[in-house]
Each structure stands twice: as C-alpha cells, then as structure tokens.
N, C-alpha and C. Protein backbone atom coordinates (compact mmCIF):
# COMPACT_ATOMS: atom_id res chain seq x y z
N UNK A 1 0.84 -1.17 0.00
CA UNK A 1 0.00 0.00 0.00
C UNK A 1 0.89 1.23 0.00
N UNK A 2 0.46 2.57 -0.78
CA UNK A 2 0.90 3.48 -1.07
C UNK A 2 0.33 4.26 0.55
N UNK A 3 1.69 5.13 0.88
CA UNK A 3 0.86 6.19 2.31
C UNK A 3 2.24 7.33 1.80
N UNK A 4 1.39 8.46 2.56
CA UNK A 4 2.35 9.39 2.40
C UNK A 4 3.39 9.32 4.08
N UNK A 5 4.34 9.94 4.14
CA UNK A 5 4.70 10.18 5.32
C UNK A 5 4.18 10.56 6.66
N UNK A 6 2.96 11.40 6.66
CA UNK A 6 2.11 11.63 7.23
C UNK A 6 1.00 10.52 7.98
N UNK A 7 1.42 9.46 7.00
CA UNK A 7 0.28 8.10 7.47
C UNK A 7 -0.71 8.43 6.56
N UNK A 8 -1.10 8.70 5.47
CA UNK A 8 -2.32 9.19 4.60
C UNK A 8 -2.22 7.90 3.46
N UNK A 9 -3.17 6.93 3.32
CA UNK A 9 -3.11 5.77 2.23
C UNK A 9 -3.65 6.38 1.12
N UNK A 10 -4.59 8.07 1.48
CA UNK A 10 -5.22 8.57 0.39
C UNK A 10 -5.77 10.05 0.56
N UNK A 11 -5.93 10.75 -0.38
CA UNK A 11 -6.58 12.27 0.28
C UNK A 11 -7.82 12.49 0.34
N UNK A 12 -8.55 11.26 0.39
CA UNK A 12 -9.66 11.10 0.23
C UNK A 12 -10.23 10.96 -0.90
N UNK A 13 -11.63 10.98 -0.91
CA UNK A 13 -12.35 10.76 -2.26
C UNK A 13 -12.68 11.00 -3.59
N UNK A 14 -12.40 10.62 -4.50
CA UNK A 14 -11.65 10.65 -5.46
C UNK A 14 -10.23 11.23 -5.88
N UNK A 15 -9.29 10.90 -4.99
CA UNK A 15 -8.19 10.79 -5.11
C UNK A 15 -7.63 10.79 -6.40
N UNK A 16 -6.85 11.37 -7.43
CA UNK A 16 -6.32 10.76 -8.42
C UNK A 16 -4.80 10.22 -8.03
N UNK A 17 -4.30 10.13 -7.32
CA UNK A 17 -3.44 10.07 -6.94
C UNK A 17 -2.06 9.90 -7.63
N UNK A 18 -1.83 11.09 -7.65
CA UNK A 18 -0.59 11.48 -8.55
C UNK A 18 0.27 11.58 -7.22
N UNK A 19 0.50 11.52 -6.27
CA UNK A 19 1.08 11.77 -5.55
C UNK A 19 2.08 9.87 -5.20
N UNK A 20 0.96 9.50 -5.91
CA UNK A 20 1.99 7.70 -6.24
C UNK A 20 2.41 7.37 -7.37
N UNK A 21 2.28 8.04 -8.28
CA UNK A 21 2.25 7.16 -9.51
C UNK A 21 3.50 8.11 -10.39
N UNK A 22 3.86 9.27 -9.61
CA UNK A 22 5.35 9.73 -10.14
C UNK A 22 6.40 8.94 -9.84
N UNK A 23 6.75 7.87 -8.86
CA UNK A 23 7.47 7.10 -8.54
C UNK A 23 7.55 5.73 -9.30
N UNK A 24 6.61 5.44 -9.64
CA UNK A 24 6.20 3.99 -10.42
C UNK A 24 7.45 3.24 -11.12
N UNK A 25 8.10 4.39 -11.63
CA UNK A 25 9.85 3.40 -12.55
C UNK A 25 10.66 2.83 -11.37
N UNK A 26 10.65 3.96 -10.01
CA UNK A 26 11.39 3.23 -9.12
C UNK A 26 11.63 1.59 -8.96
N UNK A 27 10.12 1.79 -8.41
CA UNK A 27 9.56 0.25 -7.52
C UNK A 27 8.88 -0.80 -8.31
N UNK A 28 8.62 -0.33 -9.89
CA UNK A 28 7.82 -1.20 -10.67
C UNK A 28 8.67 -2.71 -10.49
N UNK A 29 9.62 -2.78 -10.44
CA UNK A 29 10.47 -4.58 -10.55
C UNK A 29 9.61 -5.42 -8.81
N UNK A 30 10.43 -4.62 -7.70
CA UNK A 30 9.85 -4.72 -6.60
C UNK A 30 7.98 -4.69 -6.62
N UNK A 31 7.17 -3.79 -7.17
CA UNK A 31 5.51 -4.62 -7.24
C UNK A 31 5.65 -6.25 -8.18
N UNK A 32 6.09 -6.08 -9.04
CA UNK A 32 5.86 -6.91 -10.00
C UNK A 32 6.36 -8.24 -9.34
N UNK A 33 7.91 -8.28 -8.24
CA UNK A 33 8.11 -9.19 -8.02
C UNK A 33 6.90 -9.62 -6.40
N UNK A 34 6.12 -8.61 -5.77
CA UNK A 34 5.38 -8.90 -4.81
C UNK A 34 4.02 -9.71 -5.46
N UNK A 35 3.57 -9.19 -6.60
CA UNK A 35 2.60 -10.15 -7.48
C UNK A 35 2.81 -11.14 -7.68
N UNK A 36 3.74 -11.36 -8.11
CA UNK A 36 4.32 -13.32 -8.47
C UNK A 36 4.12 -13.88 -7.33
N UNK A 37 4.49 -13.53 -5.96
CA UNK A 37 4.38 -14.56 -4.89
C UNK A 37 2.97 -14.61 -4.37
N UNK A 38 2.02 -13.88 -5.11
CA UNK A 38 0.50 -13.91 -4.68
C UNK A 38 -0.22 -14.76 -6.35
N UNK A 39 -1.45 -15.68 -5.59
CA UNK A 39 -2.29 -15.57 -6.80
C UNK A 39 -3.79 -15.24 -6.54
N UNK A 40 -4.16 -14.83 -5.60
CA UNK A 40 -5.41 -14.23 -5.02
C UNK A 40 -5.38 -12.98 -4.90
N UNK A 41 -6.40 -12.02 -5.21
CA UNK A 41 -6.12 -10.50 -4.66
C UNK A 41 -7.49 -10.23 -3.74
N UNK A 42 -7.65 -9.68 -2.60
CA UNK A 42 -8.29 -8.91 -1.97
C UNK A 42 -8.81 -7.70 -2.27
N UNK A 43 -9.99 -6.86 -2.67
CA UNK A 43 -10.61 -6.36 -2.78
C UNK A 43 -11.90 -5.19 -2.59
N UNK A 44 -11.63 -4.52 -2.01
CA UNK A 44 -13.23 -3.98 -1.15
C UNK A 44 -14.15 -3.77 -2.68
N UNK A 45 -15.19 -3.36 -2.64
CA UNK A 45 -16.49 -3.52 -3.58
C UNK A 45 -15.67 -1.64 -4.20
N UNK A 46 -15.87 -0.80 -3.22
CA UNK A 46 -15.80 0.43 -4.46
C UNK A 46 -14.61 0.76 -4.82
N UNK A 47 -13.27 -0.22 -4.84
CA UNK A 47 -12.01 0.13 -5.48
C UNK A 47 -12.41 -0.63 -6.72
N UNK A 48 -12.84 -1.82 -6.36
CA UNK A 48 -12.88 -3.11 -7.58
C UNK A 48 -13.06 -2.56 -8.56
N UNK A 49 -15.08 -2.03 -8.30
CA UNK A 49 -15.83 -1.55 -9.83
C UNK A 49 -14.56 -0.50 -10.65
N UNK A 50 -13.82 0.57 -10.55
CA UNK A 50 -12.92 1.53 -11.51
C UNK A 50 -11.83 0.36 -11.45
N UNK A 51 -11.30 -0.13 -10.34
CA UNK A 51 -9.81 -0.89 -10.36
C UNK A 51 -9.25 -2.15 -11.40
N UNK A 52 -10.66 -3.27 -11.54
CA UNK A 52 -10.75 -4.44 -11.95
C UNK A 52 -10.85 -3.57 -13.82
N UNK A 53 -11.60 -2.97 -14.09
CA UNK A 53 -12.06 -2.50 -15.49
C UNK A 53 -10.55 -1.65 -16.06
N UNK A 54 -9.78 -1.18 -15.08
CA UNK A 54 -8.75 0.10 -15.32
C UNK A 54 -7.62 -1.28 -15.79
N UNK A 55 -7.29 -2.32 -15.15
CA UNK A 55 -6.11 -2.88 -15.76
C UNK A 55 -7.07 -4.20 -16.55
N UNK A 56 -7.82 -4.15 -16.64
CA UNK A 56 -7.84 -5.06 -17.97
C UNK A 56 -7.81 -3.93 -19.47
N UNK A 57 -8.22 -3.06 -19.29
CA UNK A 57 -8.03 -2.06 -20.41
C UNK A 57 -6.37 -2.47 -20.95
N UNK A 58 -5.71 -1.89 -19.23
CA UNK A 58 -4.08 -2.05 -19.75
C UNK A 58 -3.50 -2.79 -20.42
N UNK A 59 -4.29 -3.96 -20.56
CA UNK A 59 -3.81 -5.32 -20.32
C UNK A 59 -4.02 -5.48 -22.44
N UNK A 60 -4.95 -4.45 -22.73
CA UNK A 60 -4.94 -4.78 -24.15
C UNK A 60 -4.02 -3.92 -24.90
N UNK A 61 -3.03 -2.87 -24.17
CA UNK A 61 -2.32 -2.07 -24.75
C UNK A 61 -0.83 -2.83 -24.55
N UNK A 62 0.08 -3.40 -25.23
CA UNK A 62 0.89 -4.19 -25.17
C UNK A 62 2.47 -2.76 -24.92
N UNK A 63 1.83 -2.32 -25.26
CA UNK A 63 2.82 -0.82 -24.99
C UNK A 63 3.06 0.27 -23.67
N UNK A 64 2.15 -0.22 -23.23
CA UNK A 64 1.34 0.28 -21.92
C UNK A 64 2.79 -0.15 -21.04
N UNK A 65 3.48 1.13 -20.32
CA UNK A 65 4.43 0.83 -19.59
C UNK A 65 4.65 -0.11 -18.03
N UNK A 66 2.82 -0.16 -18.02
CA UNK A 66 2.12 -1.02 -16.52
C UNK A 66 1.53 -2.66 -17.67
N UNK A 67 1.70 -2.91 -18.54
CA UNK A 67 1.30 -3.78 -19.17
C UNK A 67 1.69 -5.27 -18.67
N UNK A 68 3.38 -5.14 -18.36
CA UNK A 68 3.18 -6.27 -16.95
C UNK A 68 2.45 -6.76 -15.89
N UNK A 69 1.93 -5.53 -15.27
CA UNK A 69 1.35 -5.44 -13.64
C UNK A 69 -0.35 -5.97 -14.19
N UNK A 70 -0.34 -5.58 -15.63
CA UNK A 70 -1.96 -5.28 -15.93
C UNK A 70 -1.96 -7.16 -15.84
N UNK A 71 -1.23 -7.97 -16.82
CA UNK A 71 -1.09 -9.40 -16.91
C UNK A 71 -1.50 -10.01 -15.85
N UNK A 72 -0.69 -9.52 -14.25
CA UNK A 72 -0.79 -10.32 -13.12
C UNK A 72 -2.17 -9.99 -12.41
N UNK A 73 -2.62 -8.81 -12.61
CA UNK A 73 -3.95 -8.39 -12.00
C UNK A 73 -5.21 -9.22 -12.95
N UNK A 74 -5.17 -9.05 -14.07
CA UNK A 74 -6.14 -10.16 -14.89
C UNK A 74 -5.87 -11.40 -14.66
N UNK A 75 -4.94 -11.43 -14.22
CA UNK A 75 -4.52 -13.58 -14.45
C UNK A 75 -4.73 -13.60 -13.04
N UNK A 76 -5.09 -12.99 -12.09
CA UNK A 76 -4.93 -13.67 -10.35
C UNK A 76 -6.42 -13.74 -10.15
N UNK A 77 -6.93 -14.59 -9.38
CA UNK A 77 -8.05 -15.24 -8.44
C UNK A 77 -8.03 -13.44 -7.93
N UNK A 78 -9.77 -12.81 -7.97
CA UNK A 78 -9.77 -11.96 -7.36
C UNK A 78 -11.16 -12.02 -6.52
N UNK A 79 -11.21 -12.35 -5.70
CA UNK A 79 -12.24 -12.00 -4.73
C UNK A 79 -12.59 -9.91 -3.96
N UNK A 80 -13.80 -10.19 -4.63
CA UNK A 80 -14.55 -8.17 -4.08
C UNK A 80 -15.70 -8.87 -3.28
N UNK A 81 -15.17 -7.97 -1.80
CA UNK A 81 -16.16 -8.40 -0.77
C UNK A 81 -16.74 -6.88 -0.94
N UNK A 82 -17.82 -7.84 -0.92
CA UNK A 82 -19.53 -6.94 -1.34
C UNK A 82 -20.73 -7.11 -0.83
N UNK A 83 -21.21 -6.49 0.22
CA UNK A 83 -22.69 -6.51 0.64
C UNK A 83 -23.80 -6.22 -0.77
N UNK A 84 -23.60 -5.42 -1.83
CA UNK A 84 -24.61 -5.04 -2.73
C UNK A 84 -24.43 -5.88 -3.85
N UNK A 85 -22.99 -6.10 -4.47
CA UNK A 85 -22.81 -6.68 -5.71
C UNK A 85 -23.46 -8.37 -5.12
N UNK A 86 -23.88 -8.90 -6.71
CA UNK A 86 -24.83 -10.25 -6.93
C UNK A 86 -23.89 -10.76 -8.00
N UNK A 87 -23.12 -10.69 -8.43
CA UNK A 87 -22.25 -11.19 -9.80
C UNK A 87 -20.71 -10.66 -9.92
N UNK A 88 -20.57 -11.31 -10.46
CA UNK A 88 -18.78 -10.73 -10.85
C UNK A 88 -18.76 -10.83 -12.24
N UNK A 89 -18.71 -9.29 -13.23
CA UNK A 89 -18.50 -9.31 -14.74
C UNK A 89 -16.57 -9.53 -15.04
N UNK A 90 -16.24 -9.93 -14.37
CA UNK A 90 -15.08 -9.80 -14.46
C UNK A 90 -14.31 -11.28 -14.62
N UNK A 91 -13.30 -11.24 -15.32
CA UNK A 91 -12.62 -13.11 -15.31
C UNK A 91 -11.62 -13.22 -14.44
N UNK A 92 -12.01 -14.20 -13.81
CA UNK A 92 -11.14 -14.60 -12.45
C UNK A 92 -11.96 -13.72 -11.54
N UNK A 93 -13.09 -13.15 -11.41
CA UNK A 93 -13.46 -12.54 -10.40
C UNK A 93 -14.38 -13.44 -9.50
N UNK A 94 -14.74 -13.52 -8.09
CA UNK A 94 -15.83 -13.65 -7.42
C UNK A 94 -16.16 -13.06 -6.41
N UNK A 95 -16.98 -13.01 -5.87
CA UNK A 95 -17.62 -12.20 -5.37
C UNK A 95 -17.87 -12.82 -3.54
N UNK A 96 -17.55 -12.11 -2.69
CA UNK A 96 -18.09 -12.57 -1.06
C UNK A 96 -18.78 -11.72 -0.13
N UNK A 97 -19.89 -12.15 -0.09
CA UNK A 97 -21.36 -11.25 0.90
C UNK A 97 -20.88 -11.95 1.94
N UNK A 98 -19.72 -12.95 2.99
CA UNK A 98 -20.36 -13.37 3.97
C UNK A 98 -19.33 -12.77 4.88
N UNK A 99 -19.26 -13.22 6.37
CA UNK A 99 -18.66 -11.98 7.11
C UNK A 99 -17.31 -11.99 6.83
N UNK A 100 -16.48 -11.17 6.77
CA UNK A 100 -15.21 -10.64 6.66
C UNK A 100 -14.10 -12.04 6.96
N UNK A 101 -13.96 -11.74 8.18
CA UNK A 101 -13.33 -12.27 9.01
C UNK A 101 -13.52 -14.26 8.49
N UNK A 102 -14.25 -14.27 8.80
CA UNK A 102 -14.59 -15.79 8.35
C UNK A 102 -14.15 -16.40 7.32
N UNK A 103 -14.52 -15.46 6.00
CA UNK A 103 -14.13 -15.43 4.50
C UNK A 103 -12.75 -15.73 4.30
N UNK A 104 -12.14 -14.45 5.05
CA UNK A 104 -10.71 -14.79 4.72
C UNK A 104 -9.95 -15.88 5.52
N UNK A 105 -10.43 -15.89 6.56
CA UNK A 105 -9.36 -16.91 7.07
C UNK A 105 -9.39 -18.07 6.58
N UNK A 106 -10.68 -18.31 5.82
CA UNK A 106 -10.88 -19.84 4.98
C UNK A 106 -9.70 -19.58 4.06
N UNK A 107 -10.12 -18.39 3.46
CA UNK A 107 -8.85 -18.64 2.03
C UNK A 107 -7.74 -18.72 2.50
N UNK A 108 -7.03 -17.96 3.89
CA UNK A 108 -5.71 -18.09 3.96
C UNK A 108 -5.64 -19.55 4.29
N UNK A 109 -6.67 -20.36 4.61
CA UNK A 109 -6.40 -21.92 4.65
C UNK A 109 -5.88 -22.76 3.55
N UNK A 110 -6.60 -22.07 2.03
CA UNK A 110 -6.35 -22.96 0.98
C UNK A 110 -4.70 -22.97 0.71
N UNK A 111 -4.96 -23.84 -0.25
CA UNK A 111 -3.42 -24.17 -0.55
C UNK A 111 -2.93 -23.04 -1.93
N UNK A 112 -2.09 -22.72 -1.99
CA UNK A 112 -1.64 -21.97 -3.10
C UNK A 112 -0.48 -20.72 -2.39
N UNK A 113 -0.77 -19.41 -3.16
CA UNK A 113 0.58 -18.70 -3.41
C UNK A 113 0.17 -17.72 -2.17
N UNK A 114 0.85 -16.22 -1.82
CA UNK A 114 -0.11 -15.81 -0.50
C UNK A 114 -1.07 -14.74 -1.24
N UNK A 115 -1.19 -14.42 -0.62
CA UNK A 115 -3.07 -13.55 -1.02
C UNK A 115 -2.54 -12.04 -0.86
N UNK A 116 -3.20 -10.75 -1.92
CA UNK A 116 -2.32 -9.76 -1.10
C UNK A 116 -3.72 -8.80 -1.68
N UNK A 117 -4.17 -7.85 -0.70
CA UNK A 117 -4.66 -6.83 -0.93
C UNK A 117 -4.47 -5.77 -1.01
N UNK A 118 -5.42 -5.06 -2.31
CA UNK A 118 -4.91 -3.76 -3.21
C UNK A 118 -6.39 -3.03 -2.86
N UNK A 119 -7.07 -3.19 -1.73
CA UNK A 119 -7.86 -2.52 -1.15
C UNK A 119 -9.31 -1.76 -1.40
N UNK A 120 -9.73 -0.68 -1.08
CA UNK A 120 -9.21 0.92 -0.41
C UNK A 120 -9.36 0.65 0.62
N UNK A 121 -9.06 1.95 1.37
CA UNK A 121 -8.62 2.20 2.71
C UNK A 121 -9.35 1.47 3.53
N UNK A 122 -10.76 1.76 3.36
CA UNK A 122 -11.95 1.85 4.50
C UNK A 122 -11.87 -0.11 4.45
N UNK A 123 -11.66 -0.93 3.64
CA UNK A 123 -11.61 -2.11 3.30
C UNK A 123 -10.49 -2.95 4.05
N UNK A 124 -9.19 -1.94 3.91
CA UNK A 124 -7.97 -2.88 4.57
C UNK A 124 -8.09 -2.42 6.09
N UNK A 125 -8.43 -1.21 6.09
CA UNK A 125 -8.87 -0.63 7.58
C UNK A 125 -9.29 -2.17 8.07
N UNK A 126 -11.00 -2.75 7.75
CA UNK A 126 -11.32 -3.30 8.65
C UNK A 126 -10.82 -4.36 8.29
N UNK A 127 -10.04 -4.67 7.79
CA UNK A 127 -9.16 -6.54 8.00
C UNK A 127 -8.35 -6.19 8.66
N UNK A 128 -7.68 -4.89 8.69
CA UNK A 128 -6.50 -4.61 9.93
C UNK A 128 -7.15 -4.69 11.16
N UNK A 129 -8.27 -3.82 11.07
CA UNK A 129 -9.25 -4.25 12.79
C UNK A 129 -9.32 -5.70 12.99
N UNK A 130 -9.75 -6.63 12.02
CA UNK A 130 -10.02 -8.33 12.49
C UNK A 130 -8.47 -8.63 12.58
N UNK A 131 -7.46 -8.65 12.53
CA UNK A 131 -6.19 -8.55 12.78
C UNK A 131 -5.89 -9.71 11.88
N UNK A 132 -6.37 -9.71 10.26
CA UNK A 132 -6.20 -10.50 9.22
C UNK A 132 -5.01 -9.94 8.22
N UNK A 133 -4.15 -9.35 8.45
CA UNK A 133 -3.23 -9.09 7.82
C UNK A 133 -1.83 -9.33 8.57
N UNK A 134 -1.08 -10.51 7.54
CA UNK A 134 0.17 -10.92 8.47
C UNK A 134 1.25 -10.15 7.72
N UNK A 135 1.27 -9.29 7.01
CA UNK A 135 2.38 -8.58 6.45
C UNK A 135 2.31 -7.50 5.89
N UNK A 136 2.97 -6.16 6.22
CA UNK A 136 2.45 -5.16 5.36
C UNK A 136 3.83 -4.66 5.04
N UNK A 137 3.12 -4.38 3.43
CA UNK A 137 4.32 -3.73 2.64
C UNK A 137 4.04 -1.94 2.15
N UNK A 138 4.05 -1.54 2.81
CA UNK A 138 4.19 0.02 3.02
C UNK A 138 5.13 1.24 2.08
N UNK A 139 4.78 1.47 0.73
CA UNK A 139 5.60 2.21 0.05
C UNK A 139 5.62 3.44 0.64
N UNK A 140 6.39 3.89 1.25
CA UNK A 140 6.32 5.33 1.81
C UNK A 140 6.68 6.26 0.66
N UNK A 141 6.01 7.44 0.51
CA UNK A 141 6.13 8.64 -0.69
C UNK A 141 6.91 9.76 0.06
N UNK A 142 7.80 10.62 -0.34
CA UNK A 142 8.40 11.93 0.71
C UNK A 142 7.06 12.47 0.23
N UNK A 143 5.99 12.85 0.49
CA UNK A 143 5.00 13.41 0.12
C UNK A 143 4.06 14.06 1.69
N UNK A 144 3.67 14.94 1.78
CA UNK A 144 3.11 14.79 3.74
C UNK A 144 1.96 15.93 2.84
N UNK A 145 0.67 14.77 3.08
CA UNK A 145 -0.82 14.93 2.39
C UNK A 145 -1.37 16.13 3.25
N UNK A 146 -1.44 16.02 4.32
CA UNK A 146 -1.63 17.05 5.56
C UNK A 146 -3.38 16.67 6.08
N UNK A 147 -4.21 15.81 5.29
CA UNK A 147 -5.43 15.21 5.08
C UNK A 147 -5.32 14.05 4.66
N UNK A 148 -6.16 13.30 5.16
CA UNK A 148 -6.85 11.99 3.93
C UNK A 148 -7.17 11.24 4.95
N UNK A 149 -7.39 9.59 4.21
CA UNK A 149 -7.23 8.76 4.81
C UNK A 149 -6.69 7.57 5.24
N UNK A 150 -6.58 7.51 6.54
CA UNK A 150 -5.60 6.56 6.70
C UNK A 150 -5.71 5.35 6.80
N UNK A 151 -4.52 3.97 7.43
CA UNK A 151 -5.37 2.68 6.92
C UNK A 151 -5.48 2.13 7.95
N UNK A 152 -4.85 2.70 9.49
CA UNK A 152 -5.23 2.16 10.49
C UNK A 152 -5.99 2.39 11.42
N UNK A 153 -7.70 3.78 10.63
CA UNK A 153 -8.26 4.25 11.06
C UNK A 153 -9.55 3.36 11.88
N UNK A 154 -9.79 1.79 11.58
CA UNK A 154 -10.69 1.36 12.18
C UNK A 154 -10.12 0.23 13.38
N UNK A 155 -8.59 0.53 13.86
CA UNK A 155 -7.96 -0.53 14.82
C UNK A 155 -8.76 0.76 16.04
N UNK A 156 -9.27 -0.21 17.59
CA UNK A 156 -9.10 0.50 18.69
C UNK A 156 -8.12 0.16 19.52
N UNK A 157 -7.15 0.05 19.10
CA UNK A 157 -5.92 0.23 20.62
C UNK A 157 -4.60 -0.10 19.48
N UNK A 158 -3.58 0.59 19.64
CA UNK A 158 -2.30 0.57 19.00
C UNK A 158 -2.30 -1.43 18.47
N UNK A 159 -0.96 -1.27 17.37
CA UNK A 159 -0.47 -2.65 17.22
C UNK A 159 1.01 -2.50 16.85
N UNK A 160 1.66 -3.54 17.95
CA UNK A 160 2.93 -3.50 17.47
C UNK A 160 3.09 -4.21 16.26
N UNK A 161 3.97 -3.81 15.30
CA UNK A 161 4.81 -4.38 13.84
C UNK A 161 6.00 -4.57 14.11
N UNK A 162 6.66 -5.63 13.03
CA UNK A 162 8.47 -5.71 13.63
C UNK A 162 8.43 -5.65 12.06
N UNK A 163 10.00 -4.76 12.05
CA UNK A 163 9.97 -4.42 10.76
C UNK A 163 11.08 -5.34 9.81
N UNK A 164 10.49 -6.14 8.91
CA UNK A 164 11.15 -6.96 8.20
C UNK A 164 12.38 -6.89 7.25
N UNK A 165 12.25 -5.91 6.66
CA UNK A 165 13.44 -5.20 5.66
C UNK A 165 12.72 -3.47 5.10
N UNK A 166 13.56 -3.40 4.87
CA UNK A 166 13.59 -2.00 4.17
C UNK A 166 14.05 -1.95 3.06
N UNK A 167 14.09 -0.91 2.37
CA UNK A 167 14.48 -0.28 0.85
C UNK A 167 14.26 0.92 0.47
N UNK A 168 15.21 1.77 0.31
CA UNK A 168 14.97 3.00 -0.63
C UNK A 168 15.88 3.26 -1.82
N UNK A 169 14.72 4.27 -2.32
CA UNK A 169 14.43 4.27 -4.12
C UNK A 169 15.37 5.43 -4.23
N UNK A 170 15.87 5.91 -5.55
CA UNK A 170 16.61 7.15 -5.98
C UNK A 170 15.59 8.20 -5.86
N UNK A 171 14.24 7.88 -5.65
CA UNK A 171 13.14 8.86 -6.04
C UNK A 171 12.79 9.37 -4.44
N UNK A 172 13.70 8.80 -3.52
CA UNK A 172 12.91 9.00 -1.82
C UNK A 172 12.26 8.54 -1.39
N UNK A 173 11.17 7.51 -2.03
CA UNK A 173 10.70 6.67 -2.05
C UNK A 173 10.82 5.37 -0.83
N UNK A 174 10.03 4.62 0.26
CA UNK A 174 10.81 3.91 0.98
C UNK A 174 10.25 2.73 1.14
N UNK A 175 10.55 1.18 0.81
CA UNK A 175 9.24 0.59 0.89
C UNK A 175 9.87 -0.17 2.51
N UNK A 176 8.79 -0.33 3.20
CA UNK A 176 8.93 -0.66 4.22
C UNK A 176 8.24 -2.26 4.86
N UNK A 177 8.61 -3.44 4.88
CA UNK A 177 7.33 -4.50 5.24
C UNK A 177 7.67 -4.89 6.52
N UNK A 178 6.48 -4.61 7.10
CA UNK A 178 6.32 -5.29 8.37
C UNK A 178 5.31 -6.73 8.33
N UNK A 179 6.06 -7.20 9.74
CA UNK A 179 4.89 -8.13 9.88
C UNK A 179 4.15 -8.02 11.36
N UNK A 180 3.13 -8.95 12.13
CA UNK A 180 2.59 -8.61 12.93
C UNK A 180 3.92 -8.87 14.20
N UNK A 181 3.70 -8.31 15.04
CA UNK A 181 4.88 -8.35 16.35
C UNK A 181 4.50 -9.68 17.09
C-alpha cells in the first residue's frame, strides 16, 4: 500500500493520486516481483468496480508501460467483498457477501501462493481491525498529504509491527514491510 509520510493511504475521495504514480519506474520490478508470490487478490467492492475495469483495459495495450502489472492483476483469483454486488462481470473474479473475518481466514487456509490486498482504505482498515493481515508492505512517498485517509483508522488500541526489511528508491521513495509483532 501506497501512504504518504504523514500516514495518509489517500486524500480522500476521489483521489487521483498522482502523488503515487510519479514514482512507479522506481519500484515497478519490486511490485511486480510482490505479485508473483501472490495468486489471489483482496478487494473492497468500491475500489474493484474503476480498479478491476482500469487494468484489464491495460492489459490490451501491449505498450502500456504497466502492461506487466496489468497481466498479473487479470490472471490472479480476485475476490470483491460486497454486501450489494450479486455477480462478478469480471474473469477470475468472485464475489463474497459473507462476514469478513470468516471469509478470509478460509482462504488463507487454501493451498496456493499468499493472497495480497490492493484494497481501499476503509476495506484494509477493517481486515486490519479483524487482525487478518500478516504482512504489510508500506511504500512510503516523501509526500506529507496534511489530510486523507488513513489505513489504520478502524484498529481501537495501537499494534505492534516488527519491521522486516527496508528499501529506498533514488526517487525517496521507501518501501517498508512489516509483519505482525
């Protein structure tokens, strides 16, 4: 997940967020190699509908400098947890109405590659509240939003992280992964 220094995953609603996507040559090897070790993606319902439609577009432009990233996002198992949606128009998509918490911990049961979610906020928020996330990979931006929102806005009481490795980019850029303490 993209945050600014500030702790901001976003400036809120409708975000275009240029404030991530000037960095993209940095870290593109580093996403691309965090996709390969996943074949499931995580989802909330109102990133999916623009998110799921935005890289299959990519995915037909062979020139498209994200045309890699677009491949692994069409080719992965994507589950959008959705109270309203009834269908998934999407390939490789399905769809989960049942409670959060439950859902996922089945999948982290199945067998396969690990699972990684590309969110929004209000979505990873509450899997961070069910304390369903065993690793976070944190691109920090030199960027300080001064607003938005953040992703550990629905935890009530602090959580320790131990921090796994680090990395920084020529761009200032810092990616940071923790896991749970």
């Amino acid at each position: 997940m993209h945050v600014s220094v500030d702790g901001f995953a976003s400036a809120g609603p409708n975000d275009p967020q240029e404030w991530v996507t000037w960095a993209l040559e940095d870290i593109y090897n580093d996403v691309l190699a965090l996709g390969d070790s996943t074949d499931t993606i995580l989802i909330g319902r109102k990133l999916a509908v623009d998110y799921i439609p935005y890289w299959t577009e990519t995915l037909k432009n062979p020139a498209d400098p994200m045309h890699a990233f677009a491949e692994r996002i069409v080719a992965a198992r994507k589950i959008i947890f959705s109270k309203t949606l009834t269908q998934a128009e999407w390939e490789n998509t399905e769809i989960s109405a049942g409670d959060l918490g439950d859902s996922v911990r089945q999948l982290k049961a199945e067998a396969g590659k690990d699972i990684i979610v590309y969110g929004g906020t209000e979505f990873v928020s509450n899997l961070i509240a069910e304390g369903l996330i065993d690793e976070f990979h944190f691109f920090v931006n030199p960027v300080a939003l001064g607003k938005g929102e953040p992703v550990f806005s629905a935890r009530e009481s602090w959580q320790s992280l131990k921090l796994e490795r680090c990395k920084s980019f020529p761009s200032g850029l810092v990616l940071l992964v923790y896991s749970k303490a």
